[in-house]
ModelCIF file with pLDDT and N, C-alpha, C, O atoms, coordinates in Angstrom:
data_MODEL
#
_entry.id   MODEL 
#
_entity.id                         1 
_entity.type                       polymer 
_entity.pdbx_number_of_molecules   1 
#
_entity_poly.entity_id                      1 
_entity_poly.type                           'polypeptide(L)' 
_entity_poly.nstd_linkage                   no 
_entity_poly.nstd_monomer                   no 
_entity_poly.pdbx_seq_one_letter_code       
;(UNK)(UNK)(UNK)(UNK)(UNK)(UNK)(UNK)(UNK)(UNK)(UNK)(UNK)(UNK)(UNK)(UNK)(UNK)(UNK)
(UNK)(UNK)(UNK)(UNK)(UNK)(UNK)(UNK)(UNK)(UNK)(UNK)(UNK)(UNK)(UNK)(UNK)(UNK)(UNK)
(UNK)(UNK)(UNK)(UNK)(UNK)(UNK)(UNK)(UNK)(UNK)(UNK)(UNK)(UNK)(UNK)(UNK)(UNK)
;
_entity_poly.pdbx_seq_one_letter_code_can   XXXXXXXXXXXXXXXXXXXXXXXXXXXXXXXXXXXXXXXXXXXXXXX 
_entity_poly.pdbx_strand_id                 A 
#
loop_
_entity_poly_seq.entity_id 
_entity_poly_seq.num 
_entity_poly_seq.mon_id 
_entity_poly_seq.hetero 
1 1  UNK n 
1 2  UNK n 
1 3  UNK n 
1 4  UNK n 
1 5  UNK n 
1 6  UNK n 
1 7  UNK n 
1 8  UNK n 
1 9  UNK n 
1 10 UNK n 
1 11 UNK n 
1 12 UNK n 
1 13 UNK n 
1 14 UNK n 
1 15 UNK n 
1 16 UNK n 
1 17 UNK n 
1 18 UNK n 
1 19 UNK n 
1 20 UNK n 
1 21 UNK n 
1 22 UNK n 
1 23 UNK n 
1 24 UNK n 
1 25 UNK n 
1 26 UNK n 
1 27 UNK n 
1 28 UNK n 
1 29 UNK n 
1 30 UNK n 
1 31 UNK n 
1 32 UNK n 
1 33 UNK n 
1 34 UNK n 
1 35 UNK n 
1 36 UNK n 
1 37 UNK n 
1 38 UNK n 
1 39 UNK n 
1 40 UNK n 
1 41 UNK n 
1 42 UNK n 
1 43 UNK n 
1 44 UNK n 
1 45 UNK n 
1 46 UNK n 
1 47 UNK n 
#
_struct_asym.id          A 
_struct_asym.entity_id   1 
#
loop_
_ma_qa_metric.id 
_ma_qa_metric.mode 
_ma_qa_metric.name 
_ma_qa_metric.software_group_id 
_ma_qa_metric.type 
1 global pLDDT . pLDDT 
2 local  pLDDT . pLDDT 
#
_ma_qa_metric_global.metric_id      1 
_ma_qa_metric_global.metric_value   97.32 
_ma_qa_metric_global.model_id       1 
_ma_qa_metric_global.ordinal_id     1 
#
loop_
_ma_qa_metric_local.label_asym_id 
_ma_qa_metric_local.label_comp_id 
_ma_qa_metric_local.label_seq_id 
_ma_qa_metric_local.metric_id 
_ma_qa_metric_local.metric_value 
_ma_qa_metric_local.model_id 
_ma_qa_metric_local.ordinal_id 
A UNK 1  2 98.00 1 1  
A UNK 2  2 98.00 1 2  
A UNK 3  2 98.00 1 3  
A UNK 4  2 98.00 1 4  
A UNK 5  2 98.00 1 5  
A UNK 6  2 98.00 1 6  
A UNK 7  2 98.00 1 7  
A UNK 8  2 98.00 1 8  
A UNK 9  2 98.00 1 9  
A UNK 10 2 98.00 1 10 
A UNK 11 2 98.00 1 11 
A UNK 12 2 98.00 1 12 
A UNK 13 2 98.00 1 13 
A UNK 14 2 98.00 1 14 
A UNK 15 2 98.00 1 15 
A UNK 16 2 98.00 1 16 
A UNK 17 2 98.00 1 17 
A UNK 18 2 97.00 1 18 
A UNK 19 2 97.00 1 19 
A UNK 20 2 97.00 1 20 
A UNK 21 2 97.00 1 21 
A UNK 22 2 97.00 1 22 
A UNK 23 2 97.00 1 23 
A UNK 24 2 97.00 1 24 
A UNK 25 2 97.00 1 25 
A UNK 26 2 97.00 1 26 
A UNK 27 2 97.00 1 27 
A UNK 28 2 98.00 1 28 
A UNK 29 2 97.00 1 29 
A UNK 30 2 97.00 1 30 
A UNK 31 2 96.00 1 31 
A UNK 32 2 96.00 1 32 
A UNK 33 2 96.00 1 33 
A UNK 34 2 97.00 1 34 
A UNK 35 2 97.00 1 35 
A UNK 36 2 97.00 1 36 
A UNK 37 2 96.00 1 37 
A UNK 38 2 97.00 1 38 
A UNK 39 2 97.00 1 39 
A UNK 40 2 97.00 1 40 
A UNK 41 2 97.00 1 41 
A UNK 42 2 98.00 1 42 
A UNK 43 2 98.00 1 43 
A UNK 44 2 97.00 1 44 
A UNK 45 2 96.00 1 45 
A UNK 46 2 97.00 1 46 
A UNK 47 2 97.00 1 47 
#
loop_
_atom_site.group_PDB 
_atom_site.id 
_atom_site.type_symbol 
_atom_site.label_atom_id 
_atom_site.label_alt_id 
_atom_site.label_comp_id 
_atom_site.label_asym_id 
_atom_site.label_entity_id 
_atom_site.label_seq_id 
_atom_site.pdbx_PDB_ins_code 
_atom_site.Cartn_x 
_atom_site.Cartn_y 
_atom_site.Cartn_z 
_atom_site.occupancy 
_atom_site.B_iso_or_equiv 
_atom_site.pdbx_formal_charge 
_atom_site.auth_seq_id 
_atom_site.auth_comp_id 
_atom_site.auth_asym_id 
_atom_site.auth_atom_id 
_atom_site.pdbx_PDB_model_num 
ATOM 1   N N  . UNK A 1 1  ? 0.838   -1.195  0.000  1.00 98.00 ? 1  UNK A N  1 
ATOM 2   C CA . UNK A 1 1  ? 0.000   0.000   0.000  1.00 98.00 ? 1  UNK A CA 1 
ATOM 3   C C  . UNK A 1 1  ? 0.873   1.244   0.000  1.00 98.00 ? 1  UNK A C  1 
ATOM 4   O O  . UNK A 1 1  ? 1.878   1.419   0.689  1.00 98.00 ? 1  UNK A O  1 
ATOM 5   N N  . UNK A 1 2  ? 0.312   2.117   -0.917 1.00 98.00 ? 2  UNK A N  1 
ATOM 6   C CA . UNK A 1 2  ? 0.897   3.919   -0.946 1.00 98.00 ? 2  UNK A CA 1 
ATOM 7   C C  . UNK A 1 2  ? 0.630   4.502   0.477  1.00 98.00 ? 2  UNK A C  1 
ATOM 8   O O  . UNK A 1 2  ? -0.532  4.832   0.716  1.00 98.00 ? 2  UNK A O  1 
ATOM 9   N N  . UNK A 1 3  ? 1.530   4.659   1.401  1.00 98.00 ? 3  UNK A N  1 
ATOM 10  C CA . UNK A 1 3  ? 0.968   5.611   2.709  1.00 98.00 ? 3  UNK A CA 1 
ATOM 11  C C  . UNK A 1 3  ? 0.566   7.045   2.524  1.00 98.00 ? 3  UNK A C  1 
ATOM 12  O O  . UNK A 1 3  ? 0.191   7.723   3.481  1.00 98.00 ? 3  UNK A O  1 
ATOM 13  N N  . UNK A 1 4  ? 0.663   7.641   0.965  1.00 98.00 ? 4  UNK A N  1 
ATOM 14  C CA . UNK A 1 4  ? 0.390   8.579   0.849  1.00 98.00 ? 4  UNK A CA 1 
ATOM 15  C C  . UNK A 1 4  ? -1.295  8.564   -0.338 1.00 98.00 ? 4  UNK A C  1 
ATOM 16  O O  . UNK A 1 4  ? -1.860  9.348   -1.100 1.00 98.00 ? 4  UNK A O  1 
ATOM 17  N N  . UNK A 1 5  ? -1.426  7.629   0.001  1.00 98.00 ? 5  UNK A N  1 
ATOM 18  C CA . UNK A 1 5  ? -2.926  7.102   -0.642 1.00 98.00 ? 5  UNK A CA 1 
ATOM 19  C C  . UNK A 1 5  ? -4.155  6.766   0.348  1.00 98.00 ? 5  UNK A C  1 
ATOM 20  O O  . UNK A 1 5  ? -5.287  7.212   0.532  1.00 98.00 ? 5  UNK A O  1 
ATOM 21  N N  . UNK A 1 6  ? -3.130  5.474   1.030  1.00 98.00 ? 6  UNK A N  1 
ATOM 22  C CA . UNK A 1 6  ? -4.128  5.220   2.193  1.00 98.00 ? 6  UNK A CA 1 
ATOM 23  C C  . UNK A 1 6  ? -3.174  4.636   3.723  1.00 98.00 ? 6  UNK A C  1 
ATOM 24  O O  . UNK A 1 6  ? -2.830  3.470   3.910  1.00 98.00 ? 6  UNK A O  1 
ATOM 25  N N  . UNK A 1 7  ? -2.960  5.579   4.478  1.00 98.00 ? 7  UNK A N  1 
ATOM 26  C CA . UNK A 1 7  ? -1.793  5.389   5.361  1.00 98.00 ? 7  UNK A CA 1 
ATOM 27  C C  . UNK A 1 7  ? -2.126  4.165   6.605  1.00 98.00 ? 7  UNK A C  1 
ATOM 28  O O  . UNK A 1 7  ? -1.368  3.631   7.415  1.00 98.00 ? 7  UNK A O  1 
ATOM 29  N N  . UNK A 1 8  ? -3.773  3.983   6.319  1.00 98.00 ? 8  UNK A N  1 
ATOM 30  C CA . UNK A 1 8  ? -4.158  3.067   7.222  1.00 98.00 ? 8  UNK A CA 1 
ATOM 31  C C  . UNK A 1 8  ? -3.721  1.452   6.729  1.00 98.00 ? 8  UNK A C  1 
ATOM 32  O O  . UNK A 1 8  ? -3.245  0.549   7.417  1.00 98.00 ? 8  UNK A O  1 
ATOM 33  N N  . UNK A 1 9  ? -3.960  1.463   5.753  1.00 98.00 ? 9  UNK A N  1 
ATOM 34  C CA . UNK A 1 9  ? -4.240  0.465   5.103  1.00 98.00 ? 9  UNK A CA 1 
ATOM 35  C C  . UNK A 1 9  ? -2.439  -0.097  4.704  1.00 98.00 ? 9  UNK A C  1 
ATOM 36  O O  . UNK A 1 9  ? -2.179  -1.258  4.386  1.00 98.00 ? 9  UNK A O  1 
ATOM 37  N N  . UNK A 1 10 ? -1.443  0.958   4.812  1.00 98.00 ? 10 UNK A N  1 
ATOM 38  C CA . UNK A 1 10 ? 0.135   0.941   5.006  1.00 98.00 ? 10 UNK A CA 1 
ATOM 39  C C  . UNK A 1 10 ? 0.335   0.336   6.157  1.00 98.00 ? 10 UNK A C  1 
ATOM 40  O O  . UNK A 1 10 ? 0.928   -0.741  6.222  1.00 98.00 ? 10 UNK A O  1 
ATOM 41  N N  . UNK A 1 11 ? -0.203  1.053   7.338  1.00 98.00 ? 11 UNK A N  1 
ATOM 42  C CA . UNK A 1 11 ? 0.291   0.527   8.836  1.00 98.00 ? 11 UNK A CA 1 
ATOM 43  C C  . UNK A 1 11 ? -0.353  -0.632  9.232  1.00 98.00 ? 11 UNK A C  1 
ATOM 44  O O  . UNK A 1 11 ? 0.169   -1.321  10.108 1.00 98.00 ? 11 UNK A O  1 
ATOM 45  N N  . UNK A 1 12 ? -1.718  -1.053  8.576  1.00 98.00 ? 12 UNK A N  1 
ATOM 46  C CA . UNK A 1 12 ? -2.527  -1.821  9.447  1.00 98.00 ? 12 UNK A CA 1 
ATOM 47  C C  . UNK A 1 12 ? -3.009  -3.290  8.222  1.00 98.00 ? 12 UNK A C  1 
ATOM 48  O O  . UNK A 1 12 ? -3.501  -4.367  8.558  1.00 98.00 ? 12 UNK A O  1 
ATOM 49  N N  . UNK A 1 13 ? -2.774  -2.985  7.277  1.00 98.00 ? 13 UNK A N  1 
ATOM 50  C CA . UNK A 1 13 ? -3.101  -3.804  6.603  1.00 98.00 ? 13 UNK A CA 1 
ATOM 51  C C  . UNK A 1 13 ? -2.516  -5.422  6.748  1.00 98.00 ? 13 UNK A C  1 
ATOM 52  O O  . UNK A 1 13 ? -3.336  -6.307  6.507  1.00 98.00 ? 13 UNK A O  1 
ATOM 53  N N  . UNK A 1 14 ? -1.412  -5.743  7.056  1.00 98.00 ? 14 UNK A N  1 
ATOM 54  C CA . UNK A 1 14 ? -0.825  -6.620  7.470  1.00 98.00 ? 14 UNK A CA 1 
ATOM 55  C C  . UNK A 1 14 ? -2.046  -7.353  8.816  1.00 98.00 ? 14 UNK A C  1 
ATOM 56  O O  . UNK A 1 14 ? -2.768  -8.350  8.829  1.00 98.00 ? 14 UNK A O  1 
ATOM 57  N N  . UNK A 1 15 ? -1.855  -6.608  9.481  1.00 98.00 ? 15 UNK A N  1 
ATOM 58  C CA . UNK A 1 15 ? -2.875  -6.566  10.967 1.00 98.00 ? 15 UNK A CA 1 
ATOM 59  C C  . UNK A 1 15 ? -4.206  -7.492  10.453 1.00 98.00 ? 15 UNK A C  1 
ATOM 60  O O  . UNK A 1 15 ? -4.525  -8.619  10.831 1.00 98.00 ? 15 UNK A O  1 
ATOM 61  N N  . UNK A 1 16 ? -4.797  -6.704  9.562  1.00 98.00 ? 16 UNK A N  1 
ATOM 62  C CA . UNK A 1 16 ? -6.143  -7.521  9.526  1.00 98.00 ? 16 UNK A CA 1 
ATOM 63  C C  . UNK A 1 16 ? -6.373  -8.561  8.703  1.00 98.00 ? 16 UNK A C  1 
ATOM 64  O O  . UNK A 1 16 ? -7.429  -9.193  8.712  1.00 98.00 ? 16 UNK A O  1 
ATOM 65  N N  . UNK A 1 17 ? -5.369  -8.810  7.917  1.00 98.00 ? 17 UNK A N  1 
ATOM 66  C CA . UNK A 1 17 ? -4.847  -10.299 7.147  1.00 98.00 ? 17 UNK A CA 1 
ATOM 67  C C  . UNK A 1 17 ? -4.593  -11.162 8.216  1.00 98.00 ? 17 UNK A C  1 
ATOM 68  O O  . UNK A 1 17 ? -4.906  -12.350 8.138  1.00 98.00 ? 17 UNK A O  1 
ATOM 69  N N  . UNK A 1 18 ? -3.955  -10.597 9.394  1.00 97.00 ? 18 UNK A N  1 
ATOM 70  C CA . UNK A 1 18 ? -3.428  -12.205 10.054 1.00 97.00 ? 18 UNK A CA 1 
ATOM 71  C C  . UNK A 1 18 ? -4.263  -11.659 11.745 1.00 97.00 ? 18 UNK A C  1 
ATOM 72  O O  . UNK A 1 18 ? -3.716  -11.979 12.800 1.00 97.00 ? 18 UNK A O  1 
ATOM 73  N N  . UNK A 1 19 ? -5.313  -11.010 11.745 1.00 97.00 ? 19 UNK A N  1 
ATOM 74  C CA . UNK A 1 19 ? -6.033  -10.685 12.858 1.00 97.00 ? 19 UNK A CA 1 
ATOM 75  C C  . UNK A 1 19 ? -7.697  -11.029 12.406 1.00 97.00 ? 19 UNK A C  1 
ATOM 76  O O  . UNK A 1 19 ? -8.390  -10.098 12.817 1.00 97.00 ? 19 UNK A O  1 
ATOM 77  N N  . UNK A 1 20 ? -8.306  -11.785 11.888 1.00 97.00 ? 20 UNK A N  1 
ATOM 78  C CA . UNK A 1 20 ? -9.923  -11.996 11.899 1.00 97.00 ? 20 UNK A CA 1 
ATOM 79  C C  . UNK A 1 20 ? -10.410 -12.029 12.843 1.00 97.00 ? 20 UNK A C  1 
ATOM 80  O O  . UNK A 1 20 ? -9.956  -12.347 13.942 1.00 97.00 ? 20 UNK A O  1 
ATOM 81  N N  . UNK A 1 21 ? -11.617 -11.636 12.485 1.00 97.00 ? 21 UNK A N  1 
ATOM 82  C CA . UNK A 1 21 ? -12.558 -11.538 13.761 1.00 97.00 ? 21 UNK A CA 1 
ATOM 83  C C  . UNK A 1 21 ? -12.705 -12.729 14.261 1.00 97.00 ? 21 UNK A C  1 
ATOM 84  O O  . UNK A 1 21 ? -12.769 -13.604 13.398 1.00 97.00 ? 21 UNK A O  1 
ATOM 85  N N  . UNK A 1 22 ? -12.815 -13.241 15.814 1.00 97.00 ? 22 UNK A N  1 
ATOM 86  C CA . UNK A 1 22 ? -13.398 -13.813 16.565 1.00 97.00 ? 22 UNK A CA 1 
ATOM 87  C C  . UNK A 1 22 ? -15.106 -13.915 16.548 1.00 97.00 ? 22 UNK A C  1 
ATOM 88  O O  . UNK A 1 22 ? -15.822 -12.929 16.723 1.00 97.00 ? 22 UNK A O  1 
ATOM 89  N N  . UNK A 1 23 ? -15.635 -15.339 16.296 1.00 97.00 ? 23 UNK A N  1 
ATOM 90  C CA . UNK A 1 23 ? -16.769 -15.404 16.256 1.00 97.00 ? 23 UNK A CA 1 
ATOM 91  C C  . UNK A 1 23 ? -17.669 -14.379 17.528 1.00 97.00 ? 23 UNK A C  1 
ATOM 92  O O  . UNK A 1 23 ? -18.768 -13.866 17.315 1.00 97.00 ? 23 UNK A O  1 
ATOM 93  N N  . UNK A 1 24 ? -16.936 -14.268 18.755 1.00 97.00 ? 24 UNK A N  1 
ATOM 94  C CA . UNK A 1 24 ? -17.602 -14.098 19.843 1.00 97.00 ? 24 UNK A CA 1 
ATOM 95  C C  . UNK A 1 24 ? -17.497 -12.272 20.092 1.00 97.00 ? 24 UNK A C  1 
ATOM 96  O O  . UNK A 1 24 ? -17.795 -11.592 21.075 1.00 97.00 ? 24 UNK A O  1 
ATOM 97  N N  . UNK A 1 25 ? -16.928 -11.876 18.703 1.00 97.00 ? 25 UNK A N  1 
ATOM 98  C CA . UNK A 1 25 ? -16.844 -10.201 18.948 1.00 97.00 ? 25 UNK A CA 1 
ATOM 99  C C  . UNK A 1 25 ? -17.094 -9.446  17.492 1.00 97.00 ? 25 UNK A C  1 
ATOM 100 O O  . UNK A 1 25 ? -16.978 -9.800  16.319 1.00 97.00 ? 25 UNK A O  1 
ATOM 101 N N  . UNK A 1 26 ? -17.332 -8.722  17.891 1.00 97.00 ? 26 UNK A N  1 
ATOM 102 C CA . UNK A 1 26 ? -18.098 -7.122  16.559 1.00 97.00 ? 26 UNK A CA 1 
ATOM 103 C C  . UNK A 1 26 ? -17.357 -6.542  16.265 1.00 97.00 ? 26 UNK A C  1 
ATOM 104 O O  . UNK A 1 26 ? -17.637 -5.565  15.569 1.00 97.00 ? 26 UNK A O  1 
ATOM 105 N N  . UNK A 1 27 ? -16.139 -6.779  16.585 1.00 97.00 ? 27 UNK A N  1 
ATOM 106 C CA . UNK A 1 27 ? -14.899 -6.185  16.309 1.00 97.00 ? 27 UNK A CA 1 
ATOM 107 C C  . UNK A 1 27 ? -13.914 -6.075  17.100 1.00 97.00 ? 27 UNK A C  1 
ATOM 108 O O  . UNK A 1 27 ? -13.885 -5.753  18.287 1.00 97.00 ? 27 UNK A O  1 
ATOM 109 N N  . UNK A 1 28 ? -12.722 -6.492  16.051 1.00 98.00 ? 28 UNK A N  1 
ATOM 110 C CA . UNK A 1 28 ? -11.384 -7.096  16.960 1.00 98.00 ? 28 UNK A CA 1 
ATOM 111 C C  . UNK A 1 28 ? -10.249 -6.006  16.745 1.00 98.00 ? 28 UNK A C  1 
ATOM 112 O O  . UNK A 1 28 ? -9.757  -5.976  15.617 1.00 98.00 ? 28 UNK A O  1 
ATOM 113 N N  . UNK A 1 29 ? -9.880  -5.308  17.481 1.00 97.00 ? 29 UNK A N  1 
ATOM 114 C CA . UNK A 1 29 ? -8.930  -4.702  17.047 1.00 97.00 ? 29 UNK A CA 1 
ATOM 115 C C  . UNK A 1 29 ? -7.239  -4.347  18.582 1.00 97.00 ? 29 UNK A C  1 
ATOM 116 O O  . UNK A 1 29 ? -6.982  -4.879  19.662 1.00 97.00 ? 29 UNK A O  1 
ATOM 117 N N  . UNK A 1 30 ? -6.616  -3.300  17.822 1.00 97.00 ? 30 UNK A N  1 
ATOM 118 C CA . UNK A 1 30 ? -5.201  -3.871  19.032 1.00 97.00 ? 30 UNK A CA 1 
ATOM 119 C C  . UNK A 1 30 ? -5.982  -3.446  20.511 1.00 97.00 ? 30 UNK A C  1 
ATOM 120 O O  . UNK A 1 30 ? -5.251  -3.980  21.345 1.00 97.00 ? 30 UNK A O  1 
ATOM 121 N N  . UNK A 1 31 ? -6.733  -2.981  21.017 1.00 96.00 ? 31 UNK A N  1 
ATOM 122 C CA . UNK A 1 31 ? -7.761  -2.512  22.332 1.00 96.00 ? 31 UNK A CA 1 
ATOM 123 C C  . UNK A 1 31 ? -8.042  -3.703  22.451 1.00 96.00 ? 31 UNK A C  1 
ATOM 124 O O  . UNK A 1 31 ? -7.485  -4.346  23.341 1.00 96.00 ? 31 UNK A O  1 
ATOM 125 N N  . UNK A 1 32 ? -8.988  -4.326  21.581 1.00 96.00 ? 32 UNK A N  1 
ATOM 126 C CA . UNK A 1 32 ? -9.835  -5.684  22.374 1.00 96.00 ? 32 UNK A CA 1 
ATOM 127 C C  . UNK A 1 32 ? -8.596  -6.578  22.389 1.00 96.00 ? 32 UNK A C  1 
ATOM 128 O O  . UNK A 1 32 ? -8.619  -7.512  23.191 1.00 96.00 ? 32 UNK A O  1 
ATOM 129 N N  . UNK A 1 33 ? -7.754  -6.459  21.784 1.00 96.00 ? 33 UNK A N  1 
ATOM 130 C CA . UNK A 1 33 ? -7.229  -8.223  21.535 1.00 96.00 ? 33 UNK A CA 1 
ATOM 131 C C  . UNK A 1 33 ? -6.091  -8.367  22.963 1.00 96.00 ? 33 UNK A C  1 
ATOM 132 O O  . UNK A 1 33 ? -5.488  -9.322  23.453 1.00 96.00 ? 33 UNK A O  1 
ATOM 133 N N  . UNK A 1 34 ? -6.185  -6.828  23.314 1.00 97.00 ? 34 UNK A N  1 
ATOM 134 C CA . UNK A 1 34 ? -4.935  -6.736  24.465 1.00 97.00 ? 34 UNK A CA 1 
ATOM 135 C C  . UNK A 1 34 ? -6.115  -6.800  25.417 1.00 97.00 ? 34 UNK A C  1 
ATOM 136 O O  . UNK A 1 34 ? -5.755  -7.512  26.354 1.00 97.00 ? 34 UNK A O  1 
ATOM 137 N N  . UNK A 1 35 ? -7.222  -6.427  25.585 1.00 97.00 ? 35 UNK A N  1 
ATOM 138 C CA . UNK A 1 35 ? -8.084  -6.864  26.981 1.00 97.00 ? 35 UNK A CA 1 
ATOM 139 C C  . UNK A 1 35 ? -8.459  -7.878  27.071 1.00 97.00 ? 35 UNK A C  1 
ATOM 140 O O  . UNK A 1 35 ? -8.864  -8.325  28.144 1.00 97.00 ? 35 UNK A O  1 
ATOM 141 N N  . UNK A 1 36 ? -8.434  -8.725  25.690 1.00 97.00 ? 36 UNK A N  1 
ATOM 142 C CA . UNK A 1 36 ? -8.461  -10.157 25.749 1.00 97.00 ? 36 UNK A CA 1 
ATOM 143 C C  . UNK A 1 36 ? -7.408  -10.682 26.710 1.00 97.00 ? 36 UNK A C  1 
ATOM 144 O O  . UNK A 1 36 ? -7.519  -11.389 27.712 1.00 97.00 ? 36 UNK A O  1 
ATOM 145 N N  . UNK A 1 37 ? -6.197  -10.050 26.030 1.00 96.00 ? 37 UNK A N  1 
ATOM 146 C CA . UNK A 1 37 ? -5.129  -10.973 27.460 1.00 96.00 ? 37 UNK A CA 1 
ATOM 147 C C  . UNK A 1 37 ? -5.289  -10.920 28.509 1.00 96.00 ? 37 UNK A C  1 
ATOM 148 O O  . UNK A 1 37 ? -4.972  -11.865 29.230 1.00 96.00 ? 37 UNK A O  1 
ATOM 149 N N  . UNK A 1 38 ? -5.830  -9.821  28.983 1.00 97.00 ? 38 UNK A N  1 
ATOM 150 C CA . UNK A 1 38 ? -5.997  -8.555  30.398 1.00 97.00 ? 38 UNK A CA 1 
ATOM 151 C C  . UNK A 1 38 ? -7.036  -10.019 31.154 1.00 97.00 ? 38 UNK A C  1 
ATOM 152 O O  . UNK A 1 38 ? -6.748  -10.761 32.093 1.00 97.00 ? 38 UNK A O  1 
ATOM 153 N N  . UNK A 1 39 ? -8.150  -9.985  30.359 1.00 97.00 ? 39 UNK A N  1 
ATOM 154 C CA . UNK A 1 39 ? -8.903  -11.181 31.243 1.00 97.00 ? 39 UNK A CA 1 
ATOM 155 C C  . UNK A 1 39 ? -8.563  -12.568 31.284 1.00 97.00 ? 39 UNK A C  1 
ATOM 156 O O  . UNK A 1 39 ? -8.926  -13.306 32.201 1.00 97.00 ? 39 UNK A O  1 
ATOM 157 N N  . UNK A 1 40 ? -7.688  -13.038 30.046 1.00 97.00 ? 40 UNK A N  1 
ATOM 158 C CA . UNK A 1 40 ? -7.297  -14.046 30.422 1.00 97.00 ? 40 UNK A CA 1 
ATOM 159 C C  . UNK A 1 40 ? -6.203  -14.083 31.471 1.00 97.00 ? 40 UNK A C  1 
ATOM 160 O O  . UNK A 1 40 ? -6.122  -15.183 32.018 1.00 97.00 ? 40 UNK A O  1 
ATOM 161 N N  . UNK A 1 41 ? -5.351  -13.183 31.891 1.00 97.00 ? 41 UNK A N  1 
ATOM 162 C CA . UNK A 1 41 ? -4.246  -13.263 32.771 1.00 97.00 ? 41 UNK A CA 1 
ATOM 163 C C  . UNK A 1 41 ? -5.088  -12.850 34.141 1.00 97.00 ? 41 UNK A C  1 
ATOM 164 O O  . UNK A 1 41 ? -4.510  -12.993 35.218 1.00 97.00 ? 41 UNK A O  1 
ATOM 165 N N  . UNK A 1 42 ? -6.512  -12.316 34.113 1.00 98.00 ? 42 UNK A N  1 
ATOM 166 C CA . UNK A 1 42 ? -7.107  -12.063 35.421 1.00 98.00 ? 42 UNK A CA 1 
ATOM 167 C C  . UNK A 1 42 ? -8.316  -13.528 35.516 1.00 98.00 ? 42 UNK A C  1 
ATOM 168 O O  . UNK A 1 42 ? -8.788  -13.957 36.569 1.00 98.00 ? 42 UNK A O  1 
ATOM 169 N N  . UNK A 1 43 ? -8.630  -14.125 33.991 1.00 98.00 ? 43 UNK A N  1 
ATOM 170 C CA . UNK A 1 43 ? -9.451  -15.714 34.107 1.00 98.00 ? 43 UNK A CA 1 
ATOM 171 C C  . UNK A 1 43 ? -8.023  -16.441 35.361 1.00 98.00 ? 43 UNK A C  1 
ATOM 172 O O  . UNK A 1 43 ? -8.499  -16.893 36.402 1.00 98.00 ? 43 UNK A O  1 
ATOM 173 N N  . UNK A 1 44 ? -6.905  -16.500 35.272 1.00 97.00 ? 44 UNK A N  1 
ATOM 174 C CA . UNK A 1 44 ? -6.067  -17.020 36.235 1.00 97.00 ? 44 UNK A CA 1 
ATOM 175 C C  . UNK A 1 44 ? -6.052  -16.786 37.490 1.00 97.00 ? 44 UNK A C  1 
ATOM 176 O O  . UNK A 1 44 ? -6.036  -17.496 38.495 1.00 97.00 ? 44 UNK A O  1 
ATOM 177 N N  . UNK A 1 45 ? -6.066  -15.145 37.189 1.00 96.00 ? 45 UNK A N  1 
ATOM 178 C CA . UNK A 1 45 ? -6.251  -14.892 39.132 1.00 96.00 ? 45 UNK A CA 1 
ATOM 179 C C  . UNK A 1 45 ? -6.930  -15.342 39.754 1.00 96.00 ? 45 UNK A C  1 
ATOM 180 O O  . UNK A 1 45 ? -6.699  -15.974 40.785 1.00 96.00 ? 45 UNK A O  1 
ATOM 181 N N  . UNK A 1 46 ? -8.142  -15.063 39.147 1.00 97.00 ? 46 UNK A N  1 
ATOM 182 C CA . UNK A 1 46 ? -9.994  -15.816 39.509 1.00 97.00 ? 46 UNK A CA 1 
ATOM 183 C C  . UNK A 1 46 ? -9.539  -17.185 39.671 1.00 97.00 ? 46 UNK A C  1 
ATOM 184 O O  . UNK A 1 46 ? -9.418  -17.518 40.850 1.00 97.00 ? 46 UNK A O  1 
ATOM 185 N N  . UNK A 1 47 ? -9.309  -17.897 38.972 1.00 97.00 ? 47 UNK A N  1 
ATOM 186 C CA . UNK A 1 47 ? -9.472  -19.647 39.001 1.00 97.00 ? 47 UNK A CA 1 
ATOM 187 C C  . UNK A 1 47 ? -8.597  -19.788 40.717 1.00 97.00 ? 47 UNK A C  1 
ATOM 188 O O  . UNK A 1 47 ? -8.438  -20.891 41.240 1.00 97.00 ? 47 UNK A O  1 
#
């Protein structure tokens, strides 16, 4: 991608080739996928 065309699609495009959505969300992006860890490293505390 041209970053001077579409600069998102430069930085992030990689990202959403090897990032699909999760059946169980409306949208996955670097926020959810890091609070994903956030609860799985606190699903541990809990257990």
């Amino acid at each position: 991608a041209d970053p001077c065309v579409d600069f998102y699609r430069y930085a992030c495009g990689g990202w959403q080739q090897n990032n699909p959505l999760p059946p169980d969300q409306a949208s996955w992006d670097v926020y959810s996928k890091l609070h994903e860890e956030n609860l799985r490293f606190l699903w541990g505390l809990l257990a």
